[in-house]
PDB file of N, CA and C in Angstrom:
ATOM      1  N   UNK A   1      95.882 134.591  73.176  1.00  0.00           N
ATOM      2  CA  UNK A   1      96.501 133.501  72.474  1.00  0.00           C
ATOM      3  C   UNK A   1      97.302 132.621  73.430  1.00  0.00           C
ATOM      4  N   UNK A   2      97.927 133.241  74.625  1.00  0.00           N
ATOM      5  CA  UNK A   2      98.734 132.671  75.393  1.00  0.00           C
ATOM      6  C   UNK A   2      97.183 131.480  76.568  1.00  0.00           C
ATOM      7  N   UNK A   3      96.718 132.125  76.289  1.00  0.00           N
ATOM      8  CA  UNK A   3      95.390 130.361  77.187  1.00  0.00           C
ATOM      9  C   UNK A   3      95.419 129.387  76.077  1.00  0.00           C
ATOM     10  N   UNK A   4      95.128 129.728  75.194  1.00  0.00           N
ATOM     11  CA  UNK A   4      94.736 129.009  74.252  1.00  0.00           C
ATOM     12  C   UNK A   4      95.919 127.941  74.139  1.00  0.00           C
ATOM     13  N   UNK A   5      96.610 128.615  73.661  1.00  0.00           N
ATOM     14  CA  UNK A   5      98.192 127.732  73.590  1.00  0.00           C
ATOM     15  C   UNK A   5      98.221 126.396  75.334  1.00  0.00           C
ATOM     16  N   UNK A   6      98.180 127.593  76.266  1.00  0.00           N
ATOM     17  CA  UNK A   6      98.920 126.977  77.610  1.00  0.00           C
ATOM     18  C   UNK A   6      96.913 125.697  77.738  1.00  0.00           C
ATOM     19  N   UNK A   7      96.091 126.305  77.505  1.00  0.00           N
ATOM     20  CA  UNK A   7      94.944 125.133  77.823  1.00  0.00           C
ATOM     21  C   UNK A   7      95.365 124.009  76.967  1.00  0.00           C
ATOM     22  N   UNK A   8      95.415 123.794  75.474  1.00  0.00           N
ATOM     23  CA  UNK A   8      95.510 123.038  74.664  1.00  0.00           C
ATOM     24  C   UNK A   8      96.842 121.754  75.123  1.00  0.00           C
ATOM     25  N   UNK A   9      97.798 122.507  75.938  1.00  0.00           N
ATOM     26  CA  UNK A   9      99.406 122.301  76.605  1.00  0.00           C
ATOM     27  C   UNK A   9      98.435 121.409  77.986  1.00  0.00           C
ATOM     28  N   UNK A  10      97.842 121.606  78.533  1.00  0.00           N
ATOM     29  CA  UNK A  10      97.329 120.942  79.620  1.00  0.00           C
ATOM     30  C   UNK A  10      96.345 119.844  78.901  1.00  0.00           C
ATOM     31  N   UNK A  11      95.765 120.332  77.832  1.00  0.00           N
ATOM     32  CA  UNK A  11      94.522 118.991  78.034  1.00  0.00           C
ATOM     33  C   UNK A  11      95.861 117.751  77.047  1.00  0.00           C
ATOM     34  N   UNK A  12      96.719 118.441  76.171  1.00  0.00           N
ATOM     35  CA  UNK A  12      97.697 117.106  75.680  1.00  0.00           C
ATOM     36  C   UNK A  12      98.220 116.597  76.933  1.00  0.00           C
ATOM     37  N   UNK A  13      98.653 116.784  78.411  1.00  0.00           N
ATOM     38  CA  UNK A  13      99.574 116.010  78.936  1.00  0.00           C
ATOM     39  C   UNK A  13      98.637 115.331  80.101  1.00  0.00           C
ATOM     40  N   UNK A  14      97.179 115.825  80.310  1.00  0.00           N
ATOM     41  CA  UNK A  14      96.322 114.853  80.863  1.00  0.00           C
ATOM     42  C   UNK A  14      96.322 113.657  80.039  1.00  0.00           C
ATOM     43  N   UNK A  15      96.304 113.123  78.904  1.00  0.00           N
ATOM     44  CA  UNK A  15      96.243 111.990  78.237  1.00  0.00           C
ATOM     45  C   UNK A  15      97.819 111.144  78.563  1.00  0.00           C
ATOM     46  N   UNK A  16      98.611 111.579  79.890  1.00  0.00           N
ATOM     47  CA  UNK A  16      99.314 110.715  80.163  1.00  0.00           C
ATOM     48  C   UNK A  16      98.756 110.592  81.758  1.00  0.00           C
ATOM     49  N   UNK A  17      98.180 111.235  82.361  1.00  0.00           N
ATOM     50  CA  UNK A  17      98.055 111.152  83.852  1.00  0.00           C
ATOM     51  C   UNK A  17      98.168 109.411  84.269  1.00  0.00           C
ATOM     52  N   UNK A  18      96.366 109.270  83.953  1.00  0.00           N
ATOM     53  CA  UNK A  18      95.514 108.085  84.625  1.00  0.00           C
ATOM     54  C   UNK A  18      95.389 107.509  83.058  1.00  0.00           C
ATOM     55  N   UNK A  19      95.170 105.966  83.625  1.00  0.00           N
ATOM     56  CA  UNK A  19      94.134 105.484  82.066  1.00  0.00           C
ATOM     57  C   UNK A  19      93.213 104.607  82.074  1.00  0.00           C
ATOM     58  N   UNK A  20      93.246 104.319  83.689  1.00  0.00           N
ATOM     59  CA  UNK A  20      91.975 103.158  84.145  1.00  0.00           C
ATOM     60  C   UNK A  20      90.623 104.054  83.367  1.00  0.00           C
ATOM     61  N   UNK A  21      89.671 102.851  83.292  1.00  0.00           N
ATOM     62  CA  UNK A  21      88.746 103.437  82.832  1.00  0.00           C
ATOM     63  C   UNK A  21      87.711 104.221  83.344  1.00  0.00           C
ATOM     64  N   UNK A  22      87.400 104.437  84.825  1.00  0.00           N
ATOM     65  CA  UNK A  22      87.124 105.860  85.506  1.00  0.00           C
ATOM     66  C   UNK A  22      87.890 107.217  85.159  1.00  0.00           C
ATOM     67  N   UNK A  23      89.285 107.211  85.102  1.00  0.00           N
ATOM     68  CA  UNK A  23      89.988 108.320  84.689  1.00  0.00           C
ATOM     69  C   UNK A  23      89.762 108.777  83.383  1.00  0.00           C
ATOM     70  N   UNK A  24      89.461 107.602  82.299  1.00  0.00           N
ATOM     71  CA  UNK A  24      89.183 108.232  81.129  1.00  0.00           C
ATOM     72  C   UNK A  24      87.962 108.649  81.160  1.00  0.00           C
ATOM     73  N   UNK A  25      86.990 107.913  81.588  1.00  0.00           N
ATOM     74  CA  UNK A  25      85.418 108.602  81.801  1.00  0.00           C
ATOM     75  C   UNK A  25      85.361 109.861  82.360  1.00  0.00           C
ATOM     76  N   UNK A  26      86.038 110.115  83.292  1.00  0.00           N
ATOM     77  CA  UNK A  26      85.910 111.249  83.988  1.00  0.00           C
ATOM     78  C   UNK A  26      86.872 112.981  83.504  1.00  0.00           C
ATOM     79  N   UNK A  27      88.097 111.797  82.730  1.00  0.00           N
ATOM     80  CA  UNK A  27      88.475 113.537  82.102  1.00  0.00           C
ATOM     81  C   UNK A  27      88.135 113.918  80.891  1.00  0.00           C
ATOM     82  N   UNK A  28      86.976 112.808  80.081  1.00  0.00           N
ATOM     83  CA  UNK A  28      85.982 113.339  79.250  1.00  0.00           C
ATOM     84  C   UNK A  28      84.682 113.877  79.431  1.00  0.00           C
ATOM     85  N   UNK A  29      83.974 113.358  80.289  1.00  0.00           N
ATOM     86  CA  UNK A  29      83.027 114.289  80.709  1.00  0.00           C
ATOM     87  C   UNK A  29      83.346 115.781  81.655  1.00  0.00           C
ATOM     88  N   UNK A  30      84.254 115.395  82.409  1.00  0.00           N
ATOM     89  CA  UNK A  30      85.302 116.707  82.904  1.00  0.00           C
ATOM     90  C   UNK A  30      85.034 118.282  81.774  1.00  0.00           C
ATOM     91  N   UNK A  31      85.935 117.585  80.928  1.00  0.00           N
ATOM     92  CA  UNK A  31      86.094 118.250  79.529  1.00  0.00           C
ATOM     93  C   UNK A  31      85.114 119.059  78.897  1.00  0.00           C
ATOM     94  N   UNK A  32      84.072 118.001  78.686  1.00  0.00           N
ATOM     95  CA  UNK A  32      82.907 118.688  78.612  1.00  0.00           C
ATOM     96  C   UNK A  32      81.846 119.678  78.892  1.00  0.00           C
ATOM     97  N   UNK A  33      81.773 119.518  80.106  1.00  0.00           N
ATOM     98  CA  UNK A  33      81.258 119.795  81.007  1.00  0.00           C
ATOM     99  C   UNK A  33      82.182 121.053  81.567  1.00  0.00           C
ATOM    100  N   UNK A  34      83.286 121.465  82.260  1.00  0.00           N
ATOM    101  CA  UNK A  34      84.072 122.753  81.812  1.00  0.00           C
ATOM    102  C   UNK A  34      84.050 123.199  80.747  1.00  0.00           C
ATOM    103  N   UNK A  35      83.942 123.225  80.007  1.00  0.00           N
ATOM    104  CA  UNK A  35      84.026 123.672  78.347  1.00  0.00           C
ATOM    105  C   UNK A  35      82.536 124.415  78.431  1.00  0.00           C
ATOM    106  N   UNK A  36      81.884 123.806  78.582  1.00  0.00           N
ATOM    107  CA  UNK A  36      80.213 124.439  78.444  1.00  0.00           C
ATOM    108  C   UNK A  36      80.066 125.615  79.599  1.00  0.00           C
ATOM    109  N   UNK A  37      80.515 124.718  81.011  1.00  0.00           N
ATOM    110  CA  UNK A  37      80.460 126.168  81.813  1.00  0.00           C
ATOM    111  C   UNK A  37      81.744 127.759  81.694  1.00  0.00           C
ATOM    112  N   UNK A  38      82.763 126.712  81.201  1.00  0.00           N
ATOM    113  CA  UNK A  38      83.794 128.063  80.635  1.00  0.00           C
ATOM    114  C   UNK A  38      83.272 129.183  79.576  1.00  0.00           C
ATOM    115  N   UNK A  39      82.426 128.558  78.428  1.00  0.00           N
ATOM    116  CA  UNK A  39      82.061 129.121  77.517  1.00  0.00           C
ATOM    117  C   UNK A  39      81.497 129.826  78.249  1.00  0.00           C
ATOM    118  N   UNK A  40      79.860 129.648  78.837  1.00  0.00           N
ATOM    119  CA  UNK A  40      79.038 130.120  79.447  1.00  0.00           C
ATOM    120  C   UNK A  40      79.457 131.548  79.975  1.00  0.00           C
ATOM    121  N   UNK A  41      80.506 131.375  80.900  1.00  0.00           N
ATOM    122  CA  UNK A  41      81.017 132.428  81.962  1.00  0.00           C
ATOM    123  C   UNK A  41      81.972 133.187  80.779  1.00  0.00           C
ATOM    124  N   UNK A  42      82.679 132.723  79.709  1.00  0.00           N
ATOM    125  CA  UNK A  42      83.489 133.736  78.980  1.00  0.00           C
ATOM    126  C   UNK A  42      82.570 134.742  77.702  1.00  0.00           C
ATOM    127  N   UNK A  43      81.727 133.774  77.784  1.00  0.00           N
ATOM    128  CA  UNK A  43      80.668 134.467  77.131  1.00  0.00           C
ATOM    129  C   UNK A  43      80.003 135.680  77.689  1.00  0.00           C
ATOM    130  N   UNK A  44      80.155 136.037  78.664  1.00  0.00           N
ATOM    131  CA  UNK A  44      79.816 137.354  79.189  1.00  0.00           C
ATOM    132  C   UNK A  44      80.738 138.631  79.120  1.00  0.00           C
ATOM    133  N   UNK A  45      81.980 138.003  79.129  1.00  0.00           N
ATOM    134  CA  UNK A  45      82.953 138.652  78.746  1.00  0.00           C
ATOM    135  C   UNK A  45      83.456 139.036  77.790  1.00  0.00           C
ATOM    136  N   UNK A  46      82.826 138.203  76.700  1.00  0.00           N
ATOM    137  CA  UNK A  46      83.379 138.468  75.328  1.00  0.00           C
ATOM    138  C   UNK A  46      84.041 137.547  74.586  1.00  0.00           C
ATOM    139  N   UNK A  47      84.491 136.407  75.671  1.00  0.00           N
ATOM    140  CA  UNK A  47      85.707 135.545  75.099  1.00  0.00           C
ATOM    141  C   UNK A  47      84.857 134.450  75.291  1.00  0.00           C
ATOM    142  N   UNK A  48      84.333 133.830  74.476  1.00  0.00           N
ATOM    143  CA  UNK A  48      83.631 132.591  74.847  1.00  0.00           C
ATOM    144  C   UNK A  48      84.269 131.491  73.788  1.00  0.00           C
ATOM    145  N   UNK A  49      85.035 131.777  73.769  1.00  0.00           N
ATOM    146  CA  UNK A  49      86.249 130.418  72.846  1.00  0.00           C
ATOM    147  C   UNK A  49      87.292 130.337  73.756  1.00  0.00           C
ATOM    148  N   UNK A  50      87.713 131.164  74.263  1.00  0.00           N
ATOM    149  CA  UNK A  50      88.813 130.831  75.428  1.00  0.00           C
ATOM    150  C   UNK A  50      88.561 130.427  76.833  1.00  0.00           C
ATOM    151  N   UNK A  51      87.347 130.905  77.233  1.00  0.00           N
ATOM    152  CA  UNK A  51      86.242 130.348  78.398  1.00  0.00           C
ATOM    153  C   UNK A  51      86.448 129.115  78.041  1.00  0.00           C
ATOM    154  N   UNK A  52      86.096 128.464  76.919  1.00  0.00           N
ATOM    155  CA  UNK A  52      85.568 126.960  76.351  1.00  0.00           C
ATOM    156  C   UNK A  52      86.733 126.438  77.287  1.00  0.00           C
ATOM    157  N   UNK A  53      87.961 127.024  76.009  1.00  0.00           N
ATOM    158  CA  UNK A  53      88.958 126.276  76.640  1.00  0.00           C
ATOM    159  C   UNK A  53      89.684 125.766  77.578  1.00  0.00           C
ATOM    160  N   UNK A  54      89.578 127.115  78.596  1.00  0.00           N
ATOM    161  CA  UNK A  54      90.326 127.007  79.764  1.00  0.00           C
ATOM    162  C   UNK A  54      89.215 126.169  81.051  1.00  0.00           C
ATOM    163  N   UNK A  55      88.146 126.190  80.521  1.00  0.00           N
ATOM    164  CA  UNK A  55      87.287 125.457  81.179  1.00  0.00           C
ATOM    165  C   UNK A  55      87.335 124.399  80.816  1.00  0.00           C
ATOM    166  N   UNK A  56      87.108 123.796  79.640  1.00  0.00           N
ATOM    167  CA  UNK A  56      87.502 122.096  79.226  1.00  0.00           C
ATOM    168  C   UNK A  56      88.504 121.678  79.967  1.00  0.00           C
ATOM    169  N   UNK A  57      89.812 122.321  79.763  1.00  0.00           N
ATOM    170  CA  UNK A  57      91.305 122.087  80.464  1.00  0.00           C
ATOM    171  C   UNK A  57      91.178 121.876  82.209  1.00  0.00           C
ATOM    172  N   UNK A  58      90.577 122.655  82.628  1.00  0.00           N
ATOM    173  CA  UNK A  58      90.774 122.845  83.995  1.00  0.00           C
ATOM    174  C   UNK A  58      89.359 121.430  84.465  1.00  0.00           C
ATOM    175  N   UNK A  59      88.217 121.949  83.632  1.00  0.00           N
ATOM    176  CA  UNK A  59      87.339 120.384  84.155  1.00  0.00           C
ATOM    177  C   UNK A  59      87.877 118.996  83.468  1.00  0.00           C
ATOM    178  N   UNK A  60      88.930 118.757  82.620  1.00  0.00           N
ATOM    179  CA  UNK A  60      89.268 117.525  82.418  1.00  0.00           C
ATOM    180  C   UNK A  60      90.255 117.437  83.376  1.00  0.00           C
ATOM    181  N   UNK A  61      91.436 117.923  83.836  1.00  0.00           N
ATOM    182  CA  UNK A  61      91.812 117.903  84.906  1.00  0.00           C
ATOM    183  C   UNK A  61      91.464 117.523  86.253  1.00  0.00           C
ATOM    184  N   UNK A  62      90.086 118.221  86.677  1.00  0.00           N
ATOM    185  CA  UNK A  62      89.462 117.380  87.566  1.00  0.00           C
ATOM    186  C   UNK A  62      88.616 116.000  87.675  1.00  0.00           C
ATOM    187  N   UNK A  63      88.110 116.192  86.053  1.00  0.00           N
ATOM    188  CA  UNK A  63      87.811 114.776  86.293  1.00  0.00           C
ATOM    189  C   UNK A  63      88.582 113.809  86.000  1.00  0.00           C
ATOM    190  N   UNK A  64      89.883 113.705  85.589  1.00  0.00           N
ATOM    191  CA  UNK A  64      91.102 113.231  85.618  1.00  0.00           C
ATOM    192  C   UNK A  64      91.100 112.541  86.752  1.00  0.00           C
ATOM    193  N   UNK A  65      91.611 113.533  87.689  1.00  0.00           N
ATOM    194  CA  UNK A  65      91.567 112.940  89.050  1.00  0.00           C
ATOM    195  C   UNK A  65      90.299 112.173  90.023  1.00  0.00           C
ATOM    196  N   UNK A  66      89.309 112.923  89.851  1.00  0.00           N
ATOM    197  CA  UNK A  66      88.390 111.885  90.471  1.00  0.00           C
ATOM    198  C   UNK A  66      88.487 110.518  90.031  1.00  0.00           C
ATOM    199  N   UNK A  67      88.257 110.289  88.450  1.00  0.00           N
ATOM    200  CA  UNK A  67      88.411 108.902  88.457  1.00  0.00           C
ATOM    201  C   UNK A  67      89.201 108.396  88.445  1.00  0.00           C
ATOM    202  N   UNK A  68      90.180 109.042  88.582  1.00  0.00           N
ATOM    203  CA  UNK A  68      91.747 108.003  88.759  1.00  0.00           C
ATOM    204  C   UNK A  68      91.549 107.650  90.385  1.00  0.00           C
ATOM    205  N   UNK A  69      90.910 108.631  91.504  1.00  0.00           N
ATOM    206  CA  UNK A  69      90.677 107.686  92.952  1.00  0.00           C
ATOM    207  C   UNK A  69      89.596 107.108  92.869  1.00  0.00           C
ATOM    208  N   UNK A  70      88.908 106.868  92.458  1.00  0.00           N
ATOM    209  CA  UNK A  70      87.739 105.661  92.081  1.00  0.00           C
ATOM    210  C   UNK A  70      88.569 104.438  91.136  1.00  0.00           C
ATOM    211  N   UNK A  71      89.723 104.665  90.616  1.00  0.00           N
ATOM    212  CA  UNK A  71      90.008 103.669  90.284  1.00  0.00           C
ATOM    213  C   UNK A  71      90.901 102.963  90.575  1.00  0.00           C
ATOM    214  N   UNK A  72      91.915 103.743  91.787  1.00  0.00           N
ATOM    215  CA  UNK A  72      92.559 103.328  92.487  1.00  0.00           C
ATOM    216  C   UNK A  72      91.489 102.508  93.665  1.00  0.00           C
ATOM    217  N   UNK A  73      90.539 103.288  94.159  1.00  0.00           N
ATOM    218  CA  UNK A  73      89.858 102.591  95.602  1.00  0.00           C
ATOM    219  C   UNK A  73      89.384 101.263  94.739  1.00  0.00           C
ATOM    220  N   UNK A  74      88.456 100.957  93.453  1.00  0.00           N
ATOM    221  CA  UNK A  74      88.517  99.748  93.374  1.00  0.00           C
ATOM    222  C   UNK A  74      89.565  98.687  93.003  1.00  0.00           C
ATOM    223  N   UNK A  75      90.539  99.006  93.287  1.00  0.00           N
ATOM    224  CA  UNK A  75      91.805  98.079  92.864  1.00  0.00           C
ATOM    225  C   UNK A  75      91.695  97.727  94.169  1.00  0.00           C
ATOM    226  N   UNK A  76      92.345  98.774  95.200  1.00  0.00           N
ATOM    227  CA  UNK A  76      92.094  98.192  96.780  1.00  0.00           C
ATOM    228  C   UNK A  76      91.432  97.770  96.909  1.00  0.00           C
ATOM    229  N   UNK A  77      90.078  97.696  96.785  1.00  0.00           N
ATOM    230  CA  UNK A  77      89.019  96.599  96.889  1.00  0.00           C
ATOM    231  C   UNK A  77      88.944  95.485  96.405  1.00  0.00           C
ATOM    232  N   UNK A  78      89.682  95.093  95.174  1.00  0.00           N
ATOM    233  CA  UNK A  78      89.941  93.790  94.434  1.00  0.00           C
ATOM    234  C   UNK A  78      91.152  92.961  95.144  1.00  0.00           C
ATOM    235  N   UNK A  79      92.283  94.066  95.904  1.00  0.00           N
ATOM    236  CA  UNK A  79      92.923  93.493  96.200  1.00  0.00           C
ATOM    237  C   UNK A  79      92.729  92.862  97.075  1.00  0.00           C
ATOM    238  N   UNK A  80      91.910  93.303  98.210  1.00  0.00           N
ATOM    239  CA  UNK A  80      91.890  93.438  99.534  1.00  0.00           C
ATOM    240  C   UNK A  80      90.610  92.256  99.585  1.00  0.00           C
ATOM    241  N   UNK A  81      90.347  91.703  98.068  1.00  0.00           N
ATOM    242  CA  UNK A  81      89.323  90.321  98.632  1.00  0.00           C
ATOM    243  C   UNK A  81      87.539  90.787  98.636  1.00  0.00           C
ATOM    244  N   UNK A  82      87.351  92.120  98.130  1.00  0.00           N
ATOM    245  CA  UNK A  82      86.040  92.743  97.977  1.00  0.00           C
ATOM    246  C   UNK A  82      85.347  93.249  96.839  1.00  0.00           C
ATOM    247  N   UNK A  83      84.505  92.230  97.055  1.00  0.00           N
ATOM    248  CA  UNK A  83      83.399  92.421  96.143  1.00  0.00           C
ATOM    249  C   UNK A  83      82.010  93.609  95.576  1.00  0.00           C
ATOM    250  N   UNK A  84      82.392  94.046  95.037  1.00  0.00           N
ATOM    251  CA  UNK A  84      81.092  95.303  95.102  1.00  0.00           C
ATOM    252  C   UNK A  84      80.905  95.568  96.785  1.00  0.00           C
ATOM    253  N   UNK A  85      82.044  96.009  97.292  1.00  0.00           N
ATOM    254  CA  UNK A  85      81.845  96.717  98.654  1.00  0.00           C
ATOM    255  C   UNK A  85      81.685  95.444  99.646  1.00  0.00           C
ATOM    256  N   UNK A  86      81.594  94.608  99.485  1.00  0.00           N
ATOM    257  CA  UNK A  86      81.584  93.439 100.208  1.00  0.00           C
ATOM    258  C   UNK A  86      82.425  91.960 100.426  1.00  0.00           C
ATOM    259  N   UNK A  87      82.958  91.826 101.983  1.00  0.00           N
ATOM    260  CA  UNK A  87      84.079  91.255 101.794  1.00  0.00           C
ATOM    261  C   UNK A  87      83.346  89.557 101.663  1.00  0.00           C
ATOM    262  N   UNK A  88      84.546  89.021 100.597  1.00  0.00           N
ATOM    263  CA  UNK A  88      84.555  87.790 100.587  1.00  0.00           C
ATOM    264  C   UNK A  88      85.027  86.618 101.208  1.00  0.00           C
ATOM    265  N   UNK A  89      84.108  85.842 101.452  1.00  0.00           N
ATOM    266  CA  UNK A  89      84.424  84.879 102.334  1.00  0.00           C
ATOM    267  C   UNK A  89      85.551  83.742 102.123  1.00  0.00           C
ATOM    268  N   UNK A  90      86.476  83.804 103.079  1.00  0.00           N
ATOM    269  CA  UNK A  90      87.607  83.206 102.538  1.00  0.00           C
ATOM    270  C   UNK A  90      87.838  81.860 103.300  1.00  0.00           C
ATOM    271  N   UNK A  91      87.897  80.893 102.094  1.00  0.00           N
ATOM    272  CA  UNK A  91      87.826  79.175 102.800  1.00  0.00           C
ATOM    273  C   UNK A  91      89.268  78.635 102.943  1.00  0.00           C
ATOM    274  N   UNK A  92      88.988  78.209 104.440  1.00  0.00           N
ATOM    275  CA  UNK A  92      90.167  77.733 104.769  1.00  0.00           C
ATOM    276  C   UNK A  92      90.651  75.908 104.393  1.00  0.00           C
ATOM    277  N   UNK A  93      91.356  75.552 104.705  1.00  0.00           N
ATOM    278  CA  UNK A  93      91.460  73.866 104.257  1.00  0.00           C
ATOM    279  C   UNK A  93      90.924  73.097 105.496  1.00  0.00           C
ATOM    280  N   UNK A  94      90.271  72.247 105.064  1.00  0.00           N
ATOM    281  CA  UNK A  94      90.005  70.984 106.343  1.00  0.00           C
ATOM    282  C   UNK A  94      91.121  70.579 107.147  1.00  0.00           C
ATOM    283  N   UNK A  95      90.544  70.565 108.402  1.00  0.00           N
ATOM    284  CA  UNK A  95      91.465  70.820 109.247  1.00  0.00           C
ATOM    285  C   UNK A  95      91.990  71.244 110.061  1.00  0.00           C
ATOM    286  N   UNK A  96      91.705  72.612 109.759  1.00  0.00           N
ATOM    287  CA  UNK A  96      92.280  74.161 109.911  1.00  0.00           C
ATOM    288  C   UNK A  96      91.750  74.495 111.701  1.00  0.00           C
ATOM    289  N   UNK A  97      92.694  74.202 112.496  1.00  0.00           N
ATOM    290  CA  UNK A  97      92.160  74.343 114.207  1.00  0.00           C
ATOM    291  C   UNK A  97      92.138  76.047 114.055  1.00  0.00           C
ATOM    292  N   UNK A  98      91.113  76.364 114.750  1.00  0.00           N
ATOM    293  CA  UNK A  98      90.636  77.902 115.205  1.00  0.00           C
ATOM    294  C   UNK A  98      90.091  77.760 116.715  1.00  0.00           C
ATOM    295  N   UNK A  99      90.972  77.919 117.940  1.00  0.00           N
ATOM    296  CA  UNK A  99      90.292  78.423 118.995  1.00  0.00           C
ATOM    297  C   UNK A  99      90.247  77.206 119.567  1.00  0.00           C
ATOM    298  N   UNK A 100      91.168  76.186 119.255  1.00  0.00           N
ATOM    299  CA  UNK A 100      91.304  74.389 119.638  1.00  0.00           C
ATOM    300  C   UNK A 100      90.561  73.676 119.011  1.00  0.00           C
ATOM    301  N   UNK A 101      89.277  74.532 118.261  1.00  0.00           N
ATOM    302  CA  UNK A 101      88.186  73.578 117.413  1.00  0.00           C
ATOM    303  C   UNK A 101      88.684  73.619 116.087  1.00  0.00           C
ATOM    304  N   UNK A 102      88.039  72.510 115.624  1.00  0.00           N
ATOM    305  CA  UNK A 102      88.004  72.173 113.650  1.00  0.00           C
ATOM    306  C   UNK A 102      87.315  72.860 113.428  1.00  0.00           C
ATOM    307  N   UNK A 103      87.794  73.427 112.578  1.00  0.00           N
ATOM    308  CA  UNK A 103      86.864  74.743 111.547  1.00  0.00           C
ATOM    309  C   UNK A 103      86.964  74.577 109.997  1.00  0.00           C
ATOM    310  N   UNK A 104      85.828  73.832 109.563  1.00  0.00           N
ATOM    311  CA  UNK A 104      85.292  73.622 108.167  1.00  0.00           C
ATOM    312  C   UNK A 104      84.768  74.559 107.528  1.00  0.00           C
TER     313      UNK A 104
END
């Protein structure tokens, strides 16, 4: 009873971690996806409701985090002037001397 309680205690305070939308993608399929292999593996044991759980808990957790750095790296990338991995070309004003020459 004490997983059950303490998993249920972890998957409520992941819903404050991240909330970009990689983080939510990822600590729902997370979820999932632990849950099935928790079952799986507690199911041999006997406990395949608490497997679920502590596996949902522990794979939403990770996928928590993965997509919260996928959604941090594309912010840096938005910030930083990049486009789907590719930097954008940035126009300067007429005028603009580079190297003693006019650079249009």
């Amino acid at each position: 009873m004490k997983t059950i309680a303490l998993s249920l205690l972890a998957a409520i305070s992941i819903s404050s971690c991240a909330t970009g939308p990689n983080a939510q993608t990822g600590t729902v399929v997370g979820a999932l996806g632990g849950a099935a292999v928790g079952g799986i593996i507690g199911n041999q044991s006997g406990r395949g409701l608490e497997g679920a759980l502590i596996g949902g808990g522990i794979g939403a957790l990770g996928g928590n985090a993965i997509g919260n750095s996928q959604d941090q790296r594309n912010a840096q990338y938005q910030n930083n002037g990049y486009n789907n991995g590719y930097r954008q070309q940035q126009r300067r004003p007429a005028g603009y001397y580079q190297n003693g020459q006019p650079y249009y």
